[in-house]
C-alpha atoms as a PDB file:
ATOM      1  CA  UNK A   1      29.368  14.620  32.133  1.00  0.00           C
ATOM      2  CA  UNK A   2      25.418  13.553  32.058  1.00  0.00           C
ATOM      3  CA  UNK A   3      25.566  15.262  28.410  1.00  0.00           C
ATOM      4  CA  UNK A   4      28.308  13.217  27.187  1.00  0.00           C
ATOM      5  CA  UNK A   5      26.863   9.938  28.810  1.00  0.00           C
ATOM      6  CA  UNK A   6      23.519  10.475  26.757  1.00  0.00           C
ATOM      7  CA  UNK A   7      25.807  11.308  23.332  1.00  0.00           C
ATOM      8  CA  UNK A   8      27.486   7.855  24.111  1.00  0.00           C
ATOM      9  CA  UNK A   9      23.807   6.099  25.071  1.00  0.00           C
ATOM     10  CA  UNK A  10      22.724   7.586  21.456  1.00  0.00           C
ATOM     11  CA  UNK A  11      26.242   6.546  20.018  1.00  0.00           C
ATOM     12  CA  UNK A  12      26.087   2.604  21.145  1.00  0.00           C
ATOM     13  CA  UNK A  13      22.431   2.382  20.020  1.00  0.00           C
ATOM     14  CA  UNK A  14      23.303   3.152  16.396  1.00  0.00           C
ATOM     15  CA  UNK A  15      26.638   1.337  16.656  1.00  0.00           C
ATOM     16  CA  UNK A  16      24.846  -1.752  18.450  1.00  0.00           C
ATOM     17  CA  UNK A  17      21.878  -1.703  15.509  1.00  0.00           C
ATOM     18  CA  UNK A  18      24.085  -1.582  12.743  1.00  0.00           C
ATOM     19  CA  UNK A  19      26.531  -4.444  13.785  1.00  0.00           C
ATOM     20  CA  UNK A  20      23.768  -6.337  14.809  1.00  0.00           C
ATOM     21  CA  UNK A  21      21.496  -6.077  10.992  1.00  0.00           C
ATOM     22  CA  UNK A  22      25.845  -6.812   9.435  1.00  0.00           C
ATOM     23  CA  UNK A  23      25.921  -9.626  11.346  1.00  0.00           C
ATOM     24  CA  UNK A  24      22.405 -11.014  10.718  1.00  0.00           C
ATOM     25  CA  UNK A  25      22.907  -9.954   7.173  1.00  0.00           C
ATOM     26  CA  UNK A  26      26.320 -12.155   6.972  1.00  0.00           C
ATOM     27  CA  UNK A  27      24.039 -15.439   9.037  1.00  0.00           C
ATOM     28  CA  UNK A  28      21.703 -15.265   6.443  1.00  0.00           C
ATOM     29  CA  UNK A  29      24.477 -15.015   3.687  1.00  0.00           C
ATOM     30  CA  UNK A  30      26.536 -18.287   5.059  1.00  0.00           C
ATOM     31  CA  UNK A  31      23.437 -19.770   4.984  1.00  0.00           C
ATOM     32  CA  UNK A  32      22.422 -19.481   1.877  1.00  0.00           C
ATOM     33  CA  UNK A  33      19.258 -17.092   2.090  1.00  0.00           C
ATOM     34  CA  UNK A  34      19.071 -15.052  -0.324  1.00  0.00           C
ATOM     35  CA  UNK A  35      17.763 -11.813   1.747  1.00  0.00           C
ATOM     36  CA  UNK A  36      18.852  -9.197   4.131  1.00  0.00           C
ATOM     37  CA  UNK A  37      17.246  -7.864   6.963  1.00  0.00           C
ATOM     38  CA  UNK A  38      15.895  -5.077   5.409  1.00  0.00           C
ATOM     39  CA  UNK A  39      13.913  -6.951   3.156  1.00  0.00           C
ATOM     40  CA  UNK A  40      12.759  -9.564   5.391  1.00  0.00           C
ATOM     41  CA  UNK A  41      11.449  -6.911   7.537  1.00  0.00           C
ATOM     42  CA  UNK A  42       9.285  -5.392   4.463  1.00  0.00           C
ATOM     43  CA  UNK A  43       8.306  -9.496   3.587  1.00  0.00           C
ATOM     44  CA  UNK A  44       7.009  -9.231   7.393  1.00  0.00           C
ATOM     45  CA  UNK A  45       5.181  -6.305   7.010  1.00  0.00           C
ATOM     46  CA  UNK A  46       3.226  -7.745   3.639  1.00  0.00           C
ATOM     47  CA  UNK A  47       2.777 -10.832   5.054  1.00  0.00           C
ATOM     48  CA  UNK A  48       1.238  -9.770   9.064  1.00  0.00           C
ATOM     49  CA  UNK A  49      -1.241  -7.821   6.621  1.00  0.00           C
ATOM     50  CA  UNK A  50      -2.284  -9.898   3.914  1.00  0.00           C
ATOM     51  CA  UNK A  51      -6.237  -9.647   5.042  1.00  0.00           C
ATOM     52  CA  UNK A  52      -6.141  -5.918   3.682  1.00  0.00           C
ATOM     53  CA  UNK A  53      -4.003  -4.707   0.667  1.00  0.00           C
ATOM     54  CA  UNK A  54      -0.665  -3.788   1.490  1.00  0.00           C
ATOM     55  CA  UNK A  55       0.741  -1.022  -1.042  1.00  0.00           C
ATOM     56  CA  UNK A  56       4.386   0.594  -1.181  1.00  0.00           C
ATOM     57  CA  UNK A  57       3.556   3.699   0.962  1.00  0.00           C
ATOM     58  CA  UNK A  58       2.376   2.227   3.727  1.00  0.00           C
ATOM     59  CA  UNK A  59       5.364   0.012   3.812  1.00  0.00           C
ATOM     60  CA  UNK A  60       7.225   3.176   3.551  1.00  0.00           C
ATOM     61  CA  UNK A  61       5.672   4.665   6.110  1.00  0.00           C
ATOM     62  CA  UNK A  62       5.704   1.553   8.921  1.00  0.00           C
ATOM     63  CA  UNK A  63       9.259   1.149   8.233  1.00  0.00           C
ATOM     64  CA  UNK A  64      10.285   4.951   8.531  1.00  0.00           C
ATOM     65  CA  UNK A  65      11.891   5.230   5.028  1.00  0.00           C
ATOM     66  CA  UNK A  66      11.315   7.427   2.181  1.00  0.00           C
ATOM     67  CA  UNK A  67       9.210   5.946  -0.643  1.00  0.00           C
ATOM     68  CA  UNK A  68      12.049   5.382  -3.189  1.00  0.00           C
ATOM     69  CA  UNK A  69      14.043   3.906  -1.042  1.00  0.00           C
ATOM     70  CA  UNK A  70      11.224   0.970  -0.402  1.00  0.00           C
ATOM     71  CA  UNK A  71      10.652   0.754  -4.009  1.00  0.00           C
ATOM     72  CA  UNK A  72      13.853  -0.026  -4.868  1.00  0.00           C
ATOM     73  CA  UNK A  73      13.495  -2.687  -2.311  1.00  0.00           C
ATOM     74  CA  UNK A  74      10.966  -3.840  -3.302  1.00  0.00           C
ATOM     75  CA  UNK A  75      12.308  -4.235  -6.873  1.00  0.00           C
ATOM     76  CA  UNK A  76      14.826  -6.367  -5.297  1.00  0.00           C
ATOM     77  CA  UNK A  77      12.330  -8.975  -3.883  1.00  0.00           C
ATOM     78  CA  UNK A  78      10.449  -9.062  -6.922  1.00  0.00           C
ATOM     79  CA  UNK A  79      13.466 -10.018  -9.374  1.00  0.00           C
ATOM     80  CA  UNK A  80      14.184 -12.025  -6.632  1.00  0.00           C
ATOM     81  CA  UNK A  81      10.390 -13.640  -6.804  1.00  0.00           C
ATOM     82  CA  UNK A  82       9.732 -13.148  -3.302  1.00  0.00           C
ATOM     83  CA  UNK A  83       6.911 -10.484  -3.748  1.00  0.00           C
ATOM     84  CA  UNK A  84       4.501  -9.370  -7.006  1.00  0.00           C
ATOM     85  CA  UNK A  85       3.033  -6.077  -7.520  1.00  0.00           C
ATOM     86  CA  UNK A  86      -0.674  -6.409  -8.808  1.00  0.00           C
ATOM     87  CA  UNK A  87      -1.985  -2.958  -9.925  1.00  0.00           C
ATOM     88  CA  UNK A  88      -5.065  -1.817  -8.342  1.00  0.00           C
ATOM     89  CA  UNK A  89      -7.548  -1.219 -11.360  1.00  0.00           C
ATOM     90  CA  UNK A  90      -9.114   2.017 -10.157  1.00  0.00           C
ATOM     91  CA  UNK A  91      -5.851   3.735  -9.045  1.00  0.00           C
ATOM     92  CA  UNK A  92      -3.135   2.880 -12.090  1.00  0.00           C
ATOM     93  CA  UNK A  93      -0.064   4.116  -9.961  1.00  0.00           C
ATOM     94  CA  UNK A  94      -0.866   2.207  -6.752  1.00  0.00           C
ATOM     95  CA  UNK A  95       0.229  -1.394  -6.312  1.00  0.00           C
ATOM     96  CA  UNK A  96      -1.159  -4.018  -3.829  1.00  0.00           C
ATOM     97  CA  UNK A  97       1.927  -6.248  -2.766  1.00  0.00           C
ATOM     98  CA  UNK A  98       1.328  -9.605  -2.159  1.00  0.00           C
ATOM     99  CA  UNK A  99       4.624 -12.302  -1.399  1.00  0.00           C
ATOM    100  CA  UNK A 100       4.866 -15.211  -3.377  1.00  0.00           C
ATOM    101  CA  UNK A 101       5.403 -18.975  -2.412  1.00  0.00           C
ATOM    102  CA  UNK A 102       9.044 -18.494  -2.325  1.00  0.00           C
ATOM    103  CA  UNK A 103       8.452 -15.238  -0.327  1.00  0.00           C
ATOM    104  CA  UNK A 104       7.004 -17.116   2.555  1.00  0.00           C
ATOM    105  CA  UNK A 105       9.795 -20.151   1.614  1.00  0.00           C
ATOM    106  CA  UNK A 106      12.483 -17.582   2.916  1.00  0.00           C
ATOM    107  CA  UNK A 107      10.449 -15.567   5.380  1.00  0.00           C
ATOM    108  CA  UNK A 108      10.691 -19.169   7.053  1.00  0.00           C
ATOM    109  CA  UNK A 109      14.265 -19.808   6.374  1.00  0.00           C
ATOM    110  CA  UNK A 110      15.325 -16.244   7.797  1.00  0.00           C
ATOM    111  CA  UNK A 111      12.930 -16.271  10.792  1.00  0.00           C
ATOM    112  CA  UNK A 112      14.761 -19.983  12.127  1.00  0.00           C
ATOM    113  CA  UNK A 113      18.108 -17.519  11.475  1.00  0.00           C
ATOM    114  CA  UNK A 114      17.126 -14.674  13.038  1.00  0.00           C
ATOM    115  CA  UNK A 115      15.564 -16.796  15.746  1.00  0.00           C
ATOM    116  CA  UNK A 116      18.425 -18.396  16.995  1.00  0.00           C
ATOM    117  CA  UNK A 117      21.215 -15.447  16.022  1.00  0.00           C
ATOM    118  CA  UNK A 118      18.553 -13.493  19.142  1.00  0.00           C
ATOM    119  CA  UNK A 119      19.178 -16.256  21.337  1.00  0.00           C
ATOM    120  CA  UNK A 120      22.544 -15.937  21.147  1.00  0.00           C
ATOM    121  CA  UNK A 121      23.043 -12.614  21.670  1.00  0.00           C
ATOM    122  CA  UNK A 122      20.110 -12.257  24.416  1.00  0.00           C
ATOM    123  CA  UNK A 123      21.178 -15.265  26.501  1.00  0.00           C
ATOM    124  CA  UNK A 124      23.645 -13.314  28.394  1.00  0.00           C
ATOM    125  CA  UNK A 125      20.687 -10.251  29.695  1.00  0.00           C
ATOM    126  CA  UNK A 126      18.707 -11.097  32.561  1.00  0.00           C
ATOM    127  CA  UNK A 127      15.075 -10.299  32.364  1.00  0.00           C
ATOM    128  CA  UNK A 128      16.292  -7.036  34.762  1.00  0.00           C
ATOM    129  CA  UNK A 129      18.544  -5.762  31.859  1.00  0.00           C
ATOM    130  CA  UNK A 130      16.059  -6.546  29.318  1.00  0.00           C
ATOM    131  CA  UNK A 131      12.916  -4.327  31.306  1.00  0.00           C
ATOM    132  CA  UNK A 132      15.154  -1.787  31.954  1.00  0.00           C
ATOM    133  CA  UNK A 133      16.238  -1.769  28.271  1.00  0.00           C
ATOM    134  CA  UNK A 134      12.791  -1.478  26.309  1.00  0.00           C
ATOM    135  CA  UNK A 135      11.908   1.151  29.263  1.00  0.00           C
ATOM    136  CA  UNK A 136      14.634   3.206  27.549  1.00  0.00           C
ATOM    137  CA  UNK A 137      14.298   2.433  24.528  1.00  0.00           C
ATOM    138  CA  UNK A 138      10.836   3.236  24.664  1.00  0.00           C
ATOM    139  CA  UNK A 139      11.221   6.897  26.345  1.00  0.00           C
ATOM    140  CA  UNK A 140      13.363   7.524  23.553  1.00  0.00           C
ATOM    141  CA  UNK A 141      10.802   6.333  20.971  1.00  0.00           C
ATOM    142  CA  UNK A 142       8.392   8.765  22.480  1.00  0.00           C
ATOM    143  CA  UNK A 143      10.225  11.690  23.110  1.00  0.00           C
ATOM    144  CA  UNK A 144      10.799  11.097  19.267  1.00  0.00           C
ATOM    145  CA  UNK A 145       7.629  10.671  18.020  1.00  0.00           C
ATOM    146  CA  UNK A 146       6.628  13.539  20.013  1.00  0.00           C
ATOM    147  CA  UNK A 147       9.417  16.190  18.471  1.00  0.00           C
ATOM    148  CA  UNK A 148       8.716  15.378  15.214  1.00  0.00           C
END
């Protein structure tokens, strides 16, 4: 029984992940902002570290996904002039990523989204349920990190 309760705990997590970045996706989609929540996560990664230059690995790497993946992701936000690519002269095949004015246009847009779309769906936890959430969330994290 305890076995099947944690398959179910590991179950809901993915379910409850996925239908929360569809719905967040479709928000941002009725409201006209042109990005999902996968890019606006990479757009928040650039933009926490613009002191220091950010390049496509270590986007990669913070957002647990395989290189090509985030370059094709990347792609998409620069036809979509969110983010450039300026080539670092000493290294030809690495790229500092810096986001544009429209970039930070939608990374404003999205956040007022996202923003309230949390407060919806958070409202109903007390601060109990929340605590005892992120403790769980967090042993799993761990016990992740430390497997792998």
């Amino acid at each position: 029984m305890v076995k099947d309760e944690k398959l179910l705990l590991s179950a809901n997590i993915v379910l409850t992940a996925r239908l929360l970045v569809k719905s967040i996706n479709n928000h941002f989609a009725n409201a006209g902002v042109n990005i999902t929540m996968e890019q606006l996560e990479i757009l928040f990664h650039i933009a926490s570290n613009s002191e220091k230059q950010i390049i496509q690995t270590e986007v990669a790497n913070c957002m647990v996904k395989n290189k090509s993946a985030i370059v094709k992701s990347i792609d998409i936000l620069e036809r979509k002039n969110y983010v450039r690519r300026l080539s670092l002269s000493d290294k030809k095949k690495k790229n500092v990523l810096e986001i544009t004015t429209s970039g930070h246009k939608v990374i404003k847009e999205a956040s007022k989204i996202f923003n309230s779309i949390k407060l919806k769906y958070l409202e109903q936890l007390e601060s109990n349920d929340v605590e005892l959430c992120n403790k769980v969330l967090n042993k799993i994290k761990k016990s992740i990190d430390s497997n792998d």
